[in-house]
Protein backbone atom coordinates (compact mmCIF):
# COMPACT_ATOMS: atom_id res chain seq x y z
CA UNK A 1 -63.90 -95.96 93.27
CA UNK A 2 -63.96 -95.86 89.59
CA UNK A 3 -66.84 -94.85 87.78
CA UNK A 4 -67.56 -96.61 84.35
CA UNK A 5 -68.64 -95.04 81.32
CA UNK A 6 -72.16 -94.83 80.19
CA UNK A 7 -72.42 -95.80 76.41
CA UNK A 8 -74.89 -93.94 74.18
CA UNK A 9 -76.56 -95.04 71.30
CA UNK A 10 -76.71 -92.54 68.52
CA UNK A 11 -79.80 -91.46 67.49
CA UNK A 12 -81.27 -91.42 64.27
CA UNK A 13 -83.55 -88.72 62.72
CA UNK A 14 -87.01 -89.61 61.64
CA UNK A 15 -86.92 -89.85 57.95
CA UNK A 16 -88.53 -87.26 55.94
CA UNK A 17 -90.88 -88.49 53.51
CA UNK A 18 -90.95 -86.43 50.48
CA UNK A 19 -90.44 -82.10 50.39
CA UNK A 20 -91.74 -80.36 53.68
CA UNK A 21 -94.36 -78.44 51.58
CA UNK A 22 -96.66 -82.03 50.95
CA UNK A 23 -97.64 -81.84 54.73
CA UNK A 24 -98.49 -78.09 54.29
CA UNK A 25 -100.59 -79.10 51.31
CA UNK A 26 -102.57 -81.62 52.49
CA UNK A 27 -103.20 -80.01 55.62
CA UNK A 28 -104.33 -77.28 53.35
CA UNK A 29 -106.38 -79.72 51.17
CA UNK A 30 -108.04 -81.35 54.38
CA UNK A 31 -109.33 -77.99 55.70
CA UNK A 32 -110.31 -76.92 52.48
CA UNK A 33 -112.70 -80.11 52.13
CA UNK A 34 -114.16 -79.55 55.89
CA UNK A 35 -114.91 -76.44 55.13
CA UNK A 36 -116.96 -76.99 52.06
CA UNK A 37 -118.60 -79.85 53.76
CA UNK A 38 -119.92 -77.96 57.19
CA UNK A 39 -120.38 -74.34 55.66
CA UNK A 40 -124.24 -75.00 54.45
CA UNK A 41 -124.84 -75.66 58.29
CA UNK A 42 -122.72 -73.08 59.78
CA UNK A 43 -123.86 -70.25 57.50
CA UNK A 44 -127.68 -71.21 58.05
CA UNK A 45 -127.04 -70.72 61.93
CA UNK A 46 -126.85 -74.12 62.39
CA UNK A 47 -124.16 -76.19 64.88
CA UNK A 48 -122.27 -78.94 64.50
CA UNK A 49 -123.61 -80.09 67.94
CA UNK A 50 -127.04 -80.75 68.13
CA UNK A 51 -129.48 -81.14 71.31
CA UNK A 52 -129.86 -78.92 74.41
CA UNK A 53 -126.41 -77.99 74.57
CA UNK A 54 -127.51 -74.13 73.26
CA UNK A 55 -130.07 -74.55 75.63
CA UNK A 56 -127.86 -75.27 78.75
CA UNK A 57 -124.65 -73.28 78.23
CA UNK A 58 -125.94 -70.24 76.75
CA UNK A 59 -127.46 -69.26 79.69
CA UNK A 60 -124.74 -69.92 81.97
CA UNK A 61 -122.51 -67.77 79.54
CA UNK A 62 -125.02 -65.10 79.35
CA UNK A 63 -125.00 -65.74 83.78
CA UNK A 64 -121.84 -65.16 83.76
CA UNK A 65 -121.17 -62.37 81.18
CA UNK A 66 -123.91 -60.28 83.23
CA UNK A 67 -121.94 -60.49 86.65
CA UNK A 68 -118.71 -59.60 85.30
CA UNK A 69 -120.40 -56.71 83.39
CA UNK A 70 -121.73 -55.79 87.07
CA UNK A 71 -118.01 -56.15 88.37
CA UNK A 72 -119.11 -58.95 90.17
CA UNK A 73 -116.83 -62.41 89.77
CA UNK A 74 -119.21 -65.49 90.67
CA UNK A 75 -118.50 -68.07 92.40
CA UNK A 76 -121.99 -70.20 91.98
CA UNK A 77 -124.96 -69.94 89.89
CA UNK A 78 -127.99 -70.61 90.93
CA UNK A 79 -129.97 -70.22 88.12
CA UNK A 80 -128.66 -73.36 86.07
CA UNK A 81 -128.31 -76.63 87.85
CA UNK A 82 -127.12 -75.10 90.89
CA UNK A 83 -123.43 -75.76 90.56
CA UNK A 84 -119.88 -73.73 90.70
CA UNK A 85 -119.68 -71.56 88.03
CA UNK A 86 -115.72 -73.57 87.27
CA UNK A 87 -117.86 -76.55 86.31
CA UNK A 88 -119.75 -74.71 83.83
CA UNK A 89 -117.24 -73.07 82.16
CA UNK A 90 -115.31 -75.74 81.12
């Protein structure tokens, strides 16, 4: 039994477009720009998710950070819709 060779194709590197510092910089650029847009709302205390969601996961984290603090790890919590505590944390 004789056992042919595979061929393989060469491959070619992605080109580079331009110095590897221009990806640096516009990432730099981009952040720059969020930042100046959102920090009027994020200094005033504000979110950038509106709603209940304060409302429903910061007592579950507050739940959860009082159990541990009691050295105890739970499993459920009753308090907020009554489901495992893995749902709620994720």
């Amino acid at each position: 039994m004789s056992v042919s060779p595979v061929a393989t194709v060469p491959r070619s590197r992605p080109r580079q477009v331009g110095p590897a510092w221009v990806g640096a910089l516009v990432t730099l650029i981009v952040a720059a720009g969020l930042t100046f847009l959102f920090w009027p709302t994020l200094w005033t205390g504000g979110g950038l998710v509106g709603g209940d969601i304060y409302y429903y996961f910061l007592p579950q984290k507050a739940f959860y950070a009082d159990a541990l603090q009691r050295g105890e790890l739970p499993v459920w919590n009753n308090l907020v819709a009554s489901l495992p505590i893995a749902v709620s944390l994720f």
